[in-house]
Structures are given as C-alpha cells and as structure tokens.
Protein backbone atom coordinates (compact mmCIF):
# COMPACT_ATOMS: atom_id res chain seq x y z
CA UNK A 1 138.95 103.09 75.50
CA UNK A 2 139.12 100.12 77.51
CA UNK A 3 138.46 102.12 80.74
CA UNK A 4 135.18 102.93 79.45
CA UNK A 5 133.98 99.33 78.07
CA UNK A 6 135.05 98.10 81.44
CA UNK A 7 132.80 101.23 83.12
CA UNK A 8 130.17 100.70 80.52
CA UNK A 9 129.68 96.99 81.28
CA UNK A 10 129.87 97.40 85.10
CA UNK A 11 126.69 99.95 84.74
CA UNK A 12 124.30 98.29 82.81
CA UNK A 13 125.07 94.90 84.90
CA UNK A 14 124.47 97.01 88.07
CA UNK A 15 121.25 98.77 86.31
CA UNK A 16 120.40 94.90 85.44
CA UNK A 17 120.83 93.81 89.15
CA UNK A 18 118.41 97.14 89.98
CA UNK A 19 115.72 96.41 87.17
CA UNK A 20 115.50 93.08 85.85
CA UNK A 21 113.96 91.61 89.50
CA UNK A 22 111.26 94.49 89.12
CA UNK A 23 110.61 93.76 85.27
CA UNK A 24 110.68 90.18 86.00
CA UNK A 25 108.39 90.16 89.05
CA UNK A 26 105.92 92.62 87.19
CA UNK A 27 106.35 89.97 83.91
CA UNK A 28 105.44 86.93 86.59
CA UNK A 29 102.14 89.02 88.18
CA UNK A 30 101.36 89.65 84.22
CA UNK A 31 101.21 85.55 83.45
CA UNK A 32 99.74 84.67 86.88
CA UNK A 33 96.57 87.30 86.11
CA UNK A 34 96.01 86.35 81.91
CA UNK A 35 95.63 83.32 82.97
CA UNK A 36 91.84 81.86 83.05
CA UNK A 37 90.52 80.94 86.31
CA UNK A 38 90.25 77.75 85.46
CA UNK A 39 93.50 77.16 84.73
CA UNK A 40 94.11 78.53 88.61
CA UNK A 41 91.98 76.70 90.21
CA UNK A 42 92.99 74.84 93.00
CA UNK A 43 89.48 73.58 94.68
CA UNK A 44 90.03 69.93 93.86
CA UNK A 45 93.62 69.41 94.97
CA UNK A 46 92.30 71.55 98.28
CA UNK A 47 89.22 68.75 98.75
CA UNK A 48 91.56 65.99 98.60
CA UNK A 49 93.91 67.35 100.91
CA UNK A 50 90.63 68.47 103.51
CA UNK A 51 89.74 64.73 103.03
CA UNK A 52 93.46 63.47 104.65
CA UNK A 53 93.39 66.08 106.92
CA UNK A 54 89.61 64.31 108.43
CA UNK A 55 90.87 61.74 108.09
CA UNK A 56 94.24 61.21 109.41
CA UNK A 57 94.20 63.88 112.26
CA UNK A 58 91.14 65.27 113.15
CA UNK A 59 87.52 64.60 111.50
CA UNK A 60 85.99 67.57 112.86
CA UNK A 61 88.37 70.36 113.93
CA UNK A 62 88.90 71.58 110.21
CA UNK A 63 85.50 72.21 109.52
CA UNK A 64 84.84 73.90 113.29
CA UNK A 65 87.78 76.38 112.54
CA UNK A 66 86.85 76.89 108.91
CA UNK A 67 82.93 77.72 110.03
CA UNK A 68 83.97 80.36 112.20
CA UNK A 69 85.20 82.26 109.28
CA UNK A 70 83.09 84.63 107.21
CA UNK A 71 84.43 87.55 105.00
CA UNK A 72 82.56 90.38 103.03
CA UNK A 73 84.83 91.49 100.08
CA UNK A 74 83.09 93.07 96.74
CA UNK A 75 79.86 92.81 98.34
CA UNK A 76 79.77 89.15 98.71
CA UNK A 77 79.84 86.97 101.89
CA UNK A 78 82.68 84.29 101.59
CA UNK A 79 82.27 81.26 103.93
CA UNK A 80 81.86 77.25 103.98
CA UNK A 81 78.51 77.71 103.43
CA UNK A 82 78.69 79.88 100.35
CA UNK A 83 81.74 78.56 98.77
CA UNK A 84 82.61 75.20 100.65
CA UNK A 85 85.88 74.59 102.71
CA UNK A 86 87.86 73.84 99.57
CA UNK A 87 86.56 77.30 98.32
CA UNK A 88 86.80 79.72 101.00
CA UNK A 89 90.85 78.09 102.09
CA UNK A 90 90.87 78.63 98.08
CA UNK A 91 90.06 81.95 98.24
CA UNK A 92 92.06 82.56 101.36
CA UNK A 93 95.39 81.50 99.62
CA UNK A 94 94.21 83.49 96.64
CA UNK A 95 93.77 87.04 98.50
CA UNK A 96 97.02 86.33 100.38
CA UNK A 97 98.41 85.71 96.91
CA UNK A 98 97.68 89.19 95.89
CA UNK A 99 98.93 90.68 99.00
CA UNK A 100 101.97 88.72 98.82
CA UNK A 101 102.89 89.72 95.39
CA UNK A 102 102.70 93.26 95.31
CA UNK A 103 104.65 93.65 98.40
CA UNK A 104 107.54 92.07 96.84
CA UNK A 105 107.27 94.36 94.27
CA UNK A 106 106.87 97.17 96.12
CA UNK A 107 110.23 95.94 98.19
CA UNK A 108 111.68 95.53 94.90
CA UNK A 109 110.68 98.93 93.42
CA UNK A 110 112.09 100.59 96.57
CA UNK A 111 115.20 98.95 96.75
CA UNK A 112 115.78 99.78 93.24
CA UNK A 113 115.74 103.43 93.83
CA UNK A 114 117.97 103.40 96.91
CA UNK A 115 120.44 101.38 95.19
CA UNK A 116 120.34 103.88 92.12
CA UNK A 117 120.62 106.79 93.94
CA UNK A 118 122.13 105.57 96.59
CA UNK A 119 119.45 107.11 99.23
CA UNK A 120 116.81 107.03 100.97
CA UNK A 121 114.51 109.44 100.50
CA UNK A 122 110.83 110.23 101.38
CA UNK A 123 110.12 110.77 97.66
CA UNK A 124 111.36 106.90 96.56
CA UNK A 125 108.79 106.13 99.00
CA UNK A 126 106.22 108.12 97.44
CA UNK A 127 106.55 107.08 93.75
CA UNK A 128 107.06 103.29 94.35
CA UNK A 129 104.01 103.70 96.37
CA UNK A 130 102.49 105.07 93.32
CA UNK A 131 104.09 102.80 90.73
CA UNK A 132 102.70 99.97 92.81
CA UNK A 133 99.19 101.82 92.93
CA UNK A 134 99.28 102.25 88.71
CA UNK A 135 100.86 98.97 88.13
CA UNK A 136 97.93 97.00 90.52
CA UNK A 137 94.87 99.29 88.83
CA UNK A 138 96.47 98.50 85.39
CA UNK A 139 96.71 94.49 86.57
CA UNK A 140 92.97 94.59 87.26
CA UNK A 141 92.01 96.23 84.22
CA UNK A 142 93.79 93.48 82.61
CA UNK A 143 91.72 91.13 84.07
CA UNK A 144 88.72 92.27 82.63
CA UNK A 145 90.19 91.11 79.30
CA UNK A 146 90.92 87.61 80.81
CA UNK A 147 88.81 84.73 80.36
CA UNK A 148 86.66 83.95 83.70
CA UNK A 149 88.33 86.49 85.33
CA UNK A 150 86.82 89.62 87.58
CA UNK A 151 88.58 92.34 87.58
CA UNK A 152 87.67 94.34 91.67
CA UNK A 153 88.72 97.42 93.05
CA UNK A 154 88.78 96.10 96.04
CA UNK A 155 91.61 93.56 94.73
CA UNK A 156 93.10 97.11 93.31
CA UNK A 157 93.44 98.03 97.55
CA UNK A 158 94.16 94.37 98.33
CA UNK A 159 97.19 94.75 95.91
CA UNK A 160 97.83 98.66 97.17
CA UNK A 161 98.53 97.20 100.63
CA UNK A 162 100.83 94.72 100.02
CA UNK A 163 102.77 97.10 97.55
CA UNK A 164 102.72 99.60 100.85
CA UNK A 165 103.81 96.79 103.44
CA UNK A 166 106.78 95.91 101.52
CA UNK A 167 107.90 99.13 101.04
CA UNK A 168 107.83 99.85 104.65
CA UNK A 169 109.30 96.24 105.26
CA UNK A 170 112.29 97.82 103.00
CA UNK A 171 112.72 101.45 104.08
CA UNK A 172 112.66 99.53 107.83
CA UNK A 173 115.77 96.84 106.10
CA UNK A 174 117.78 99.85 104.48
CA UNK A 175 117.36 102.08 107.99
CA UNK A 176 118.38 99.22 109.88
CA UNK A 177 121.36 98.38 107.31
CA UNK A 178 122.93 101.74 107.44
CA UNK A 179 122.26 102.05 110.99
CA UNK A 180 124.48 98.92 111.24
CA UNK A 181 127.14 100.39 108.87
CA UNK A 182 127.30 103.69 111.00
CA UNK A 183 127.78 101.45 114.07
CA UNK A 184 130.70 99.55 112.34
CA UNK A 185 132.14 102.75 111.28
CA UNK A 186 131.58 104.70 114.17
CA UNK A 187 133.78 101.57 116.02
CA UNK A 188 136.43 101.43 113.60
CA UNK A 189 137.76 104.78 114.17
C-alpha cells in the first residue's frame, strides 16, 4: 500500500510540474487582459523617460528614429503623429506583449505534451497550436467585457503567432535535446 502512495504522489507532482506552468501562465494572461486600460497604461512613465533620454543623450535622435515608424493594424495608422512618441513606443511594447505571451504558452503547452507522453509528435504540434488559437480568440472575447478595452482579431493573429513561434522554438529545443542524448548514447557504447 505504501508502493502505491509513494507512485500516487510522484504522478500528480509530475502532472503538477506538466500543468500548473500552463494553468498559471493562462491565469496571468487572464489578469493582465480584465484589467482596464487605464490601469495599463504606461504613456506617462514612457514621457518622462523620452524626456531623460533628450535630454541626457541625444535631443533629437529619439524622435528621428521614432518618425520613421508608421504601422496599420485594425485599420488605423499608428505613428508619433497620431499617437505621440510616448504612445506609439506604448503601443510597441504592448503588441510585443501579446506576442511574447502566447509564445510562452504555446512553449509551455508543447512541452507539456512531450513530457506526458513522452514524444514528439506532429499531432502535439497540432492541438497546442489549436489550444493556443481557442485560448487567444477566447482572451479577446474577454476583452470585450473589460472596461476600456477593444477586443481585435487582428490581436487574435498577433496572439496566434506568438503561440506558433514558441511552439516551433520548443519542438526545435526537444529535437535538439534528444539529438544530444542520442549523441551521448551513441558514445557511451
């Protein structure tokens, strides 16, 4: 009987170590996107540190690099003169935000089925790609119940992407683990 407490425990702590980063990250995205914009906003710590930058290394160079950047996302046109520099780096570190996010999850939704199953298959890839789709459509729909928020597809393909890069970034760290392992192996016998 004591076999199988001791078996019992070590599965759900190695199911824990699988799913509690995924149901944590997913938790953390939840917070970051009930929370009303204004609550995010970052414009006036942005302005202040613009103002140091102008002043203490370059009074011009800021604003030269910043005007050569426009963007059109959801049918807008995002620059310094439609949003000011504090706005569009705002915006900037906002997109990259949502980029940055879902690829983690996406690694993190990979990794957990190669460590359950203990493979890598082309399916894992396939439904975590999907997971990350449902779970980023679901996270915008969300937002439309959020104070000041927008909910836009195009943050939906935004989020899609980064889901996708991560899960290549860890289908590319598991192939390159087990080719390491075969190498090891293969120079062991």
């Amino acid at each position: 009987m004591e076999v199988t407490n001791v078996m019992g425990r070590l599965k759900m702590k190695k199911l824990s170590n699988i799913f509690l980063p995924i149901i944590l990250w997913m938790a953390m995205i939840f917070i970051f996107s009930d929370q009303p914009y204004d609550r995010q906003n970052i414009k006036p710590e942005l302005e202040i540190v613009i103002d140091h930058f102008k002043e203490d290394v370059h009074p011009t160079v800021l604003s030269f690099l910043l005007s050569k950047i426009t963007i059109s996302y959801a049918g807008k046109e995002i620059n310094v003169n439609t949003v000011s520099e504090a706005g569009l780096i705002e915006f900037l570190i906002r997109k990259f935000s949502h980029f940055f996010a879902f690829f983690v999850l996406g690694l993190l939704i990979y990794r957990g089925f190669v460590l359950f199953f203990h493979s890598r298959k082309l399916t894992y890839f396939m439904v975590s790609f999907i997971i990350v789709s449902i779970y980023a459509a679901t996270d915008e729909y969300h937002q439309m119940y959020t104070e000041n928020r927008t909910p836009l597809v195009q943050d939906v393909f935004l989020d899609m992407a980064g889901g996708l890069a991560g899960i290549f970034f860890a289908l590319f760290f598991y192939k390159k683990r087990a080719e390491v392992k075969n190498k090891v192996t293969l120079s062991s016998k």
